[in-house]
N, C-alpha and C. Protein backbone atom coordinates (compact mmCIF):
# COMPACT_ATOMS: atom_id res chain seq x y z
N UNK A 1 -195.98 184.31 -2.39
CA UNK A 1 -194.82 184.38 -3.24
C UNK A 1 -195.29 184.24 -4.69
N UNK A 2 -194.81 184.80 -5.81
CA UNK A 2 -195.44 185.00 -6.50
C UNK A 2 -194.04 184.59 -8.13
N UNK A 3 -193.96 183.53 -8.61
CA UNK A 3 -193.68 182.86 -9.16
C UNK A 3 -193.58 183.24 -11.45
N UNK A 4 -192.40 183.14 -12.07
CA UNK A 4 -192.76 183.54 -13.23
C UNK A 4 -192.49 182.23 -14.30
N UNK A 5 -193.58 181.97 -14.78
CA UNK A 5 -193.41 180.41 -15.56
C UNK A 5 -193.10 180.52 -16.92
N UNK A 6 -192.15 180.06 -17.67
CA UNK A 6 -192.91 179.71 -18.90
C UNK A 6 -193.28 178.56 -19.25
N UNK A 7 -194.07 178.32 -20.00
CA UNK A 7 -194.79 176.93 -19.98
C UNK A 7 -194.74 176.04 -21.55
N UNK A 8 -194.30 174.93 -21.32
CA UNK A 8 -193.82 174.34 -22.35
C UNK A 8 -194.79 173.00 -22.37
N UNK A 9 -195.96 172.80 -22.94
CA UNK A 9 -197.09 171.73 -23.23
C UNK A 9 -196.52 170.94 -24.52
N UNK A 10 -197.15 169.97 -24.65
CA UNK A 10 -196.63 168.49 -25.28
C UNK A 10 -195.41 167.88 -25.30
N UNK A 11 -195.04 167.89 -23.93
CA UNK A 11 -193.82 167.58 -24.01
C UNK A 11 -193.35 166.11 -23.74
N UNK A 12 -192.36 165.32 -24.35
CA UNK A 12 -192.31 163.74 -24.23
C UNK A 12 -191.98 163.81 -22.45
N UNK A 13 -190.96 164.86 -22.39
CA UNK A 13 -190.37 164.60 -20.78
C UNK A 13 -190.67 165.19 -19.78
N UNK A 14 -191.79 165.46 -19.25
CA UNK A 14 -192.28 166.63 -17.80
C UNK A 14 -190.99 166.27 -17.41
N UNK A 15 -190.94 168.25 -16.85
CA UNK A 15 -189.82 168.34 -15.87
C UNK A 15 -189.80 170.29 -15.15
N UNK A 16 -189.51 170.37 -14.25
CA UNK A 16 -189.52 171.79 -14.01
C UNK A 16 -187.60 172.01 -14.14
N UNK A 17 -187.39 173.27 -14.65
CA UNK A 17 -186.37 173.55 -14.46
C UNK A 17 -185.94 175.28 -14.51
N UNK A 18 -185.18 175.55 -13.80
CA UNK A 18 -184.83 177.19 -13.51
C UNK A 18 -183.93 177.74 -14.15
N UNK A 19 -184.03 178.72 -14.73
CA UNK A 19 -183.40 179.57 -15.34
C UNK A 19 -182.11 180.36 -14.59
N UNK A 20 -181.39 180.85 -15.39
CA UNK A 20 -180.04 181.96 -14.57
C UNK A 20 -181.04 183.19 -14.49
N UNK A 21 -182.49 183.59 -14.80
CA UNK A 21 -183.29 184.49 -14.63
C UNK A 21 -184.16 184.05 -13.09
N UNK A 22 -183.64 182.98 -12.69
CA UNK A 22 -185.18 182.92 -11.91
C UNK A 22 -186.23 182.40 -12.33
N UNK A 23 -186.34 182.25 -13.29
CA UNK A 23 -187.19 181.94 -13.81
C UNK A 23 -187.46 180.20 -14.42
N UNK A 24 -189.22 179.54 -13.68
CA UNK A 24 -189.54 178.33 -13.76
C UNK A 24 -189.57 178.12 -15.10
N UNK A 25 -189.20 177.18 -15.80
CA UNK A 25 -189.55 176.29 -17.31
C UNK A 25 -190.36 175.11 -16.69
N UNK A 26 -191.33 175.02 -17.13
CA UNK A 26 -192.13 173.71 -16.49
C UNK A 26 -192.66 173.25 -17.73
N UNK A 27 -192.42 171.74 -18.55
CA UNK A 27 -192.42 170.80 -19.29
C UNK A 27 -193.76 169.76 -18.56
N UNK A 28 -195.06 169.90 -19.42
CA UNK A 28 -196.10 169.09 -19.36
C UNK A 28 -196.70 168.23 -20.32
N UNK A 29 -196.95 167.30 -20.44
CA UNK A 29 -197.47 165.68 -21.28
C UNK A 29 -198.59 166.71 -22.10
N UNK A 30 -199.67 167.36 -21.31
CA UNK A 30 -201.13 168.34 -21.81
C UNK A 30 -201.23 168.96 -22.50
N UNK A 31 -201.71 169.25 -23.66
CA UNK A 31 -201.83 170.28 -24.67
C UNK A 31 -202.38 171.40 -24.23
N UNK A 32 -202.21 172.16 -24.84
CA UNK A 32 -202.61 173.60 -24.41
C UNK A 32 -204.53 174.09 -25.03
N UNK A 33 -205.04 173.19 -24.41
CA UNK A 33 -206.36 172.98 -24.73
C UNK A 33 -207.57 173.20 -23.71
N UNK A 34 -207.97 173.89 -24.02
CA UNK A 34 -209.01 174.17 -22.87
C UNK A 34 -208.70 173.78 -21.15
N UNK A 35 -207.59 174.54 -21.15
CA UNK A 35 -206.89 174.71 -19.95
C UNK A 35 -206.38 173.37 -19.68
N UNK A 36 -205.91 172.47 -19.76
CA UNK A 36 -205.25 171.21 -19.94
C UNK A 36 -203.98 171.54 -19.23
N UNK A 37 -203.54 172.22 -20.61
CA UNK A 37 -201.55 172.66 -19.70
C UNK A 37 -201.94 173.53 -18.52
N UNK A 38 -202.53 174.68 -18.19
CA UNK A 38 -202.47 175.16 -17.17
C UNK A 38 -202.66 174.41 -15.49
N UNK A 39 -203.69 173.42 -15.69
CA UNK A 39 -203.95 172.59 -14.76
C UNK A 39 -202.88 171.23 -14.78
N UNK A 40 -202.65 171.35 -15.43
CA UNK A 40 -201.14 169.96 -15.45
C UNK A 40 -199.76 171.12 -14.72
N UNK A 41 -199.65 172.21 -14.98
CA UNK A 41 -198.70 173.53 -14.70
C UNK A 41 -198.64 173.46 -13.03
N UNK A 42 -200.26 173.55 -12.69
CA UNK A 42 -200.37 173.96 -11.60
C UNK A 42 -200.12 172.59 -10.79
N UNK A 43 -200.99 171.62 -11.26
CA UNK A 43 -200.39 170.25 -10.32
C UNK A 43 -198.84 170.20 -10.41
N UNK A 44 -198.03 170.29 -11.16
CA UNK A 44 -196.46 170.22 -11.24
C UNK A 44 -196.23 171.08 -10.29
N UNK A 45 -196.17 172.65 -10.26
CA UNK A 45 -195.81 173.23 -9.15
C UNK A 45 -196.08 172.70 -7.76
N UNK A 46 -197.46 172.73 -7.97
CA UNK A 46 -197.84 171.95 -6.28
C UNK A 46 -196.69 170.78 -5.85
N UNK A 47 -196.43 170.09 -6.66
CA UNK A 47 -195.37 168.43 -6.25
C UNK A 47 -194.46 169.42 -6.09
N UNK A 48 -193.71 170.08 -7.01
CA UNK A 48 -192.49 170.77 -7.10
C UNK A 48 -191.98 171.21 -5.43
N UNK A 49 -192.88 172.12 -5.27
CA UNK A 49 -192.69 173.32 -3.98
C UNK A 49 -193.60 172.03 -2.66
N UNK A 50 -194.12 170.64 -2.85
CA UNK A 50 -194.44 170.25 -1.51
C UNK A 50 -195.83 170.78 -0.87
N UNK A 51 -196.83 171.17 -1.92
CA UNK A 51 -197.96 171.90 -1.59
C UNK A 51 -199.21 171.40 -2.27
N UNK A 52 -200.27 171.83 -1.42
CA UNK A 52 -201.47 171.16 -1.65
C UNK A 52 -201.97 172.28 -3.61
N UNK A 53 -202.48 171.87 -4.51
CA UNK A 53 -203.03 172.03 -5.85
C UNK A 53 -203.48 173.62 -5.39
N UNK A 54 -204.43 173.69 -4.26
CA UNK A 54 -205.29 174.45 -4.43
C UNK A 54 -204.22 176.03 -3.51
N UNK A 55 -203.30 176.04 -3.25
CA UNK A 55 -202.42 177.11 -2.91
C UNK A 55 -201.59 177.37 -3.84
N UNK A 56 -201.95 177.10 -5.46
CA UNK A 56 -200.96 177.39 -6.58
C UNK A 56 -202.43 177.86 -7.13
N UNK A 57 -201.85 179.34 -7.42
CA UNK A 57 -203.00 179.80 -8.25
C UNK A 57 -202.27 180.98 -9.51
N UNK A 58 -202.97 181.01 -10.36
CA UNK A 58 -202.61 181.68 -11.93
C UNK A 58 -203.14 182.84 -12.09
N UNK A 59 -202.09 183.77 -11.75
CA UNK A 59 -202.67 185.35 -11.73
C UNK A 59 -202.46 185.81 -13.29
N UNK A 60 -201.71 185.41 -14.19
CA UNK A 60 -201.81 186.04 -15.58
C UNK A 60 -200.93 185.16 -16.21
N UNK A 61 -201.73 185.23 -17.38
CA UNK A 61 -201.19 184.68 -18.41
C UNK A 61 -201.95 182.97 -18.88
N UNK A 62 -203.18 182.87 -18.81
CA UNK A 62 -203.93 182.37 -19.04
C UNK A 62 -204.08 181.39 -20.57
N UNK A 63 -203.37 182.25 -21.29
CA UNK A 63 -203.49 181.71 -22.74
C UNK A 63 -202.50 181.90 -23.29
N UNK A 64 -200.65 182.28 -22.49
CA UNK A 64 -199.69 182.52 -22.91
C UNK A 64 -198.68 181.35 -22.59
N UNK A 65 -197.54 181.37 -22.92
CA UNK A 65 -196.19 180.94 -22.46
C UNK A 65 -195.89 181.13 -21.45
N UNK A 66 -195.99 182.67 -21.07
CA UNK A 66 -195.49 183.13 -19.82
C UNK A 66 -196.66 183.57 -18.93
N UNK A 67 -196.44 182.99 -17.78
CA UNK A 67 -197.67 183.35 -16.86
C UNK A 67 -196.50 183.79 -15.29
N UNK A 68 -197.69 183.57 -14.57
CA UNK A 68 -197.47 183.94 -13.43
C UNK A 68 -198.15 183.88 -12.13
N UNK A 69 -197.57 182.79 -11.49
CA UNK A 69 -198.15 182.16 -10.22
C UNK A 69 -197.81 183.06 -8.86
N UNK A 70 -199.15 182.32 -7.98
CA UNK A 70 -198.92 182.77 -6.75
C UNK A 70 -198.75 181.92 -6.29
N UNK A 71 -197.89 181.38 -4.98
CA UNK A 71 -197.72 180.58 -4.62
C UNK A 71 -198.19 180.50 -2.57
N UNK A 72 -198.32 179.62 -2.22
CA UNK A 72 -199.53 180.09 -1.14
C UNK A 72 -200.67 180.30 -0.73
């Protein structure tokens, strides 16, 4: 399943939340620093969806806002 994020780093309040698009907003403590937010992104999803870290993986968007997970 294949998942569309935007990603919101330094944030006081982690939180995931969904859009009327479908679409994940996921709120992380990590700066967007040498992959920091992405790996704080991906542990959040994992808790989120009930899944082990390593079945959340980041097909694009690497250095953006908007990325895009696989999930599985």
């Amino acid at each position: 399943m294949k998942i569309s994020v935007i990603a919101h780093p330094n944030s006081k309040n982690p939180r995931i939340e969904e859009d009327l698009m479908k679409v994940l907003h996921v709120w992380v403590k990590a700066p967007p620093l040498k992959g920091k937010a992405n790996k704080a992104i991906t542990e959040a999803l994992a808790n989120f969806f009930g899944i082990k870290k390593g079945k959340v993986t980041l097909i694009r968007g690497e250095k953006s806002k908007n990325k895009l997970f696989e999930i599985g």
